[in-house]
Protein backbone atom coordinates (compact mmCIF):
# COMPACT_ATOMS: atom_id res chain seq x y z
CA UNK A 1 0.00 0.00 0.00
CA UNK A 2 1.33 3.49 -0.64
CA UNK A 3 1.45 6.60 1.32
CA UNK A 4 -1.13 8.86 1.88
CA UNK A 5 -1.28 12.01 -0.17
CA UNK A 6 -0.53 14.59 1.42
CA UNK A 7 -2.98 17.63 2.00
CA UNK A 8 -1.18 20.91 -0.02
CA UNK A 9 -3.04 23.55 0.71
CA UNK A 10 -2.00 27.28 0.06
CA UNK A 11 -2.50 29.62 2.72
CA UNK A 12 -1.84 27.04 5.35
CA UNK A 13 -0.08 26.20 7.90
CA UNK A 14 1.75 23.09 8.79
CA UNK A 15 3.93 22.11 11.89
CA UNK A 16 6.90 20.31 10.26
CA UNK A 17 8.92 18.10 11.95
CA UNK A 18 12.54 16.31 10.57
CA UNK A 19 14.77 13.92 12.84
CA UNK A 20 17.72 12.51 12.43
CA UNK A 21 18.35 9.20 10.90
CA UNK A 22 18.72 6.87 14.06
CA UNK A 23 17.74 9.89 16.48
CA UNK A 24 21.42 10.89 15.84
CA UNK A 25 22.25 14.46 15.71
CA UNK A 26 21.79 16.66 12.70
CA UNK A 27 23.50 19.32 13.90
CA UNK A 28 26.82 19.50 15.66
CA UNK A 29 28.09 22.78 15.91
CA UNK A 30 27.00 26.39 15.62
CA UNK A 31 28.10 26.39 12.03
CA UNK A 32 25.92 23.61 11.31
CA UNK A 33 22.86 25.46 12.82
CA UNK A 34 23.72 28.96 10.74
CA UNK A 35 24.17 26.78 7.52
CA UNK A 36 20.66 25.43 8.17
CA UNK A 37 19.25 28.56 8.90
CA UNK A 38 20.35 29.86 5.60
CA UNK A 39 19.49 27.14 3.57
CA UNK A 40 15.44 27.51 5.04
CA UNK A 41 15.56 31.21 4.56
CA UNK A 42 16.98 30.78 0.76
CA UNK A 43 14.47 28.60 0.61
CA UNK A 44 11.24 30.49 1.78
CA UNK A 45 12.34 32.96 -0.56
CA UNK A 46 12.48 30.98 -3.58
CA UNK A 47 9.63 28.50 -2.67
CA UNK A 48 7.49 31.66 -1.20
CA UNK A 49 6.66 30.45 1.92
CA UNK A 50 6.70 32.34 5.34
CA UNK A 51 8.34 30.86 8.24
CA UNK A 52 6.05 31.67 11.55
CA UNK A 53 8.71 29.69 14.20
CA UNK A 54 11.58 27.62 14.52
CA UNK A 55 13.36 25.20 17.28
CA UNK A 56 16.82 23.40 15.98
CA UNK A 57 17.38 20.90 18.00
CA UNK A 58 20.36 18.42 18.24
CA UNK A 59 18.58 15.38 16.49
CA UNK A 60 15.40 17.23 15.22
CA UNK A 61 13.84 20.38 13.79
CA UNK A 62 10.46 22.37 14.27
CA UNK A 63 9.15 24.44 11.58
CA UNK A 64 6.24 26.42 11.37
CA UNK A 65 5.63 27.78 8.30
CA UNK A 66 2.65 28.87 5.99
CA UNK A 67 2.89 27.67 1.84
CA UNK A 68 1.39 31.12 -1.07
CA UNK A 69 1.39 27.68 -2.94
CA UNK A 70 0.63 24.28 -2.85
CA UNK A 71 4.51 23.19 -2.96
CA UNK A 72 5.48 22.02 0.21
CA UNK A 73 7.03 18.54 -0.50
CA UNK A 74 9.35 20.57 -2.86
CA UNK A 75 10.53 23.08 -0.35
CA UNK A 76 11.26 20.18 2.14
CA UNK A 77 12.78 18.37 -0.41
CA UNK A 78 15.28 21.43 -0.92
CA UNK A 79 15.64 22.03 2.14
CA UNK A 80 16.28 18.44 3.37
CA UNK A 81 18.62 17.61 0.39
CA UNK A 82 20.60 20.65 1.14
CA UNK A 83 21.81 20.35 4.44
CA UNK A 84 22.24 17.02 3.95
CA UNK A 85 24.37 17.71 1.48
CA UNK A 86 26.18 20.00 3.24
CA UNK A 87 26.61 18.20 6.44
CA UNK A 88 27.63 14.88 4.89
CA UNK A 89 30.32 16.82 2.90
CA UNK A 90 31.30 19.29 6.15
CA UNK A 91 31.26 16.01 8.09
CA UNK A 92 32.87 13.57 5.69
CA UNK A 93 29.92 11.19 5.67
CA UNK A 94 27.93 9.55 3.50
CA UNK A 95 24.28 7.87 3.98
CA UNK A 96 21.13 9.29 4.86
CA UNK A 97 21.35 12.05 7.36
CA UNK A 98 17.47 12.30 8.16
CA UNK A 99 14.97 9.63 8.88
CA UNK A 100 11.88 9.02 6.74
CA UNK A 101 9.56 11.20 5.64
CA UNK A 102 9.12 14.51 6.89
CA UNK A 103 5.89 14.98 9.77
CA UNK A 104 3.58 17.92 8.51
CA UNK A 105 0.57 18.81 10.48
CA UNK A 106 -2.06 21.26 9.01
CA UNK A 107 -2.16 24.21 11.78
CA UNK A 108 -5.58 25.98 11.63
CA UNK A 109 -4.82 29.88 11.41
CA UNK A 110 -5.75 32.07 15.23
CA UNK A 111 -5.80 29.99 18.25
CA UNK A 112 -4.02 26.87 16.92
CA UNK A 113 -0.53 29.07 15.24
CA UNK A 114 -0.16 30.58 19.00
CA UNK A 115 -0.33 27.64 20.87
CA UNK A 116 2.15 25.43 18.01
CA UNK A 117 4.37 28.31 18.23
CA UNK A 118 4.49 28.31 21.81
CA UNK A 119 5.51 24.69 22.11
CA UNK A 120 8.17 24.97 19.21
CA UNK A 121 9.57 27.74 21.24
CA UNK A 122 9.43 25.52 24.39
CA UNK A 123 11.53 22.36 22.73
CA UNK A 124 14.90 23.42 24.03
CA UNK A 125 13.76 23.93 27.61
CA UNK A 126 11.31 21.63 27.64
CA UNK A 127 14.51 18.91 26.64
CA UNK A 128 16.73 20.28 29.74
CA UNK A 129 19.10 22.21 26.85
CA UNK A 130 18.06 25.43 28.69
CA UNK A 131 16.48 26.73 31.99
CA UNK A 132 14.83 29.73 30.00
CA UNK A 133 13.68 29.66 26.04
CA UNK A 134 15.14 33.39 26.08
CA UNK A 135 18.77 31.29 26.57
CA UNK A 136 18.50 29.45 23.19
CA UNK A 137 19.78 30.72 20.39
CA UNK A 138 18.73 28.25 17.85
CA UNK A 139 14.68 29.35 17.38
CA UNK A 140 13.10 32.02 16.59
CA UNK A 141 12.14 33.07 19.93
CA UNK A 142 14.17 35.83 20.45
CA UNK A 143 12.42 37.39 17.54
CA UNK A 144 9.48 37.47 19.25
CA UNK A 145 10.37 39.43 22.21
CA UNK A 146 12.75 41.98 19.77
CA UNK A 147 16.23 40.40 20.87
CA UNK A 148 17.15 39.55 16.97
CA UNK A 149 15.97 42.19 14.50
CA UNK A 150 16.75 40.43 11.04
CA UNK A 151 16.23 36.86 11.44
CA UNK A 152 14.27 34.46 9.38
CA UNK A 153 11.07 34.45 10.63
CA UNK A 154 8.35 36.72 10.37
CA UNK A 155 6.29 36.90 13.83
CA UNK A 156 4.37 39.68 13.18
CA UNK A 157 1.18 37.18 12.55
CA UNK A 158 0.92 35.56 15.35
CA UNK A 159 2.18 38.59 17.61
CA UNK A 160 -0.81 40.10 16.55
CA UNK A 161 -3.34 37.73 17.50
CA UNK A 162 -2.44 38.45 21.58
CA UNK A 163 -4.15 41.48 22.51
CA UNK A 164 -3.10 44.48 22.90
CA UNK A 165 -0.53 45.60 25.22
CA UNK A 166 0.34 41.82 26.45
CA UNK A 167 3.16 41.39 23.90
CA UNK A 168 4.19 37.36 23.12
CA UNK A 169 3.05 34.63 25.56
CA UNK A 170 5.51 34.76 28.17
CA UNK A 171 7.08 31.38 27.85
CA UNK A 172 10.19 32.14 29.67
């Protein structure tokens, strides 16, 4: 039997999730997470998609980002194929760097985007990496709260669906 299709729907949302092959780690040093980073914003730009949030982890990635068209196996495949690429050259390996298919889960716009943001924003404490989700550098928390100006995501969405004059869901 073959896989499920895959809903593709522009102007949605989808929680993406990639581990490593064998839950080993994708990433192994802070080049490895800037490469990434640049190889997803390239990509959002080309593919014209908008990345809402973002947790690297050591072994896994959170994305949250919302397709303008109905291509999102092709942007993970570029993205996927790229840093894997990368790190197996970098790394002088060969194989598969990232397990299976990637997860994506259809996020309904309002409520649902705060809440999935919140708990991609909550990986790195939540795993004992950090006491604080201000501490981690490798999401895009800190755009959130103003701490990184020009990064690759674009909060401004979900920031505005908290009222007025509460700023971001304190998840500190």
């Amino acid at each position: 039997m073959g896989r499920p299709l895959r809903l593709n729907l522009p102007g949605y949302a989808y929680h993406v999730i990639v581990r490593g092959n064998e839950r080993r780690n994708i990433f192994r040093d802070e080049h490895d997470f800037r490469m990434f980073i640049r190889i997803i914003g390239e990509a959002a730009e080309t593919y014209q998609f908008i990345i809402h949030a973002y947790a690297l982890m050591n072994n896994h990635y959170h994305v949250l980002i919302e397709i303008k068209l109905p291509n999102i196996s092709q942007i993970m495949q570029y993205v996927n194929t790229a840093y894997g690429i990368y790190f197996n050259k970098r790394h002088k390996r060969c194989g598969h760097l990232l397990q299976g298919r990637f997860d994506a889960i259809l996020v309904e716009h309002g409520e649902n985007l705060k809440f999935v943001s919140a708990y991609i924003h909550l990986n790195p404490a939540r795993a004992g990496i950090v006491k604080q989700v201000t501490d981690y550098e490798w999401s895009s928390y800190r755009q959130y709260t103003g701490g990184v100006i020009n990064g690759i995501a674009e909060p401004a969405y979900i920031l505005s669906l908290f009222s007025k004059g509460k700023g971001y869901l304190c998840i500190c």
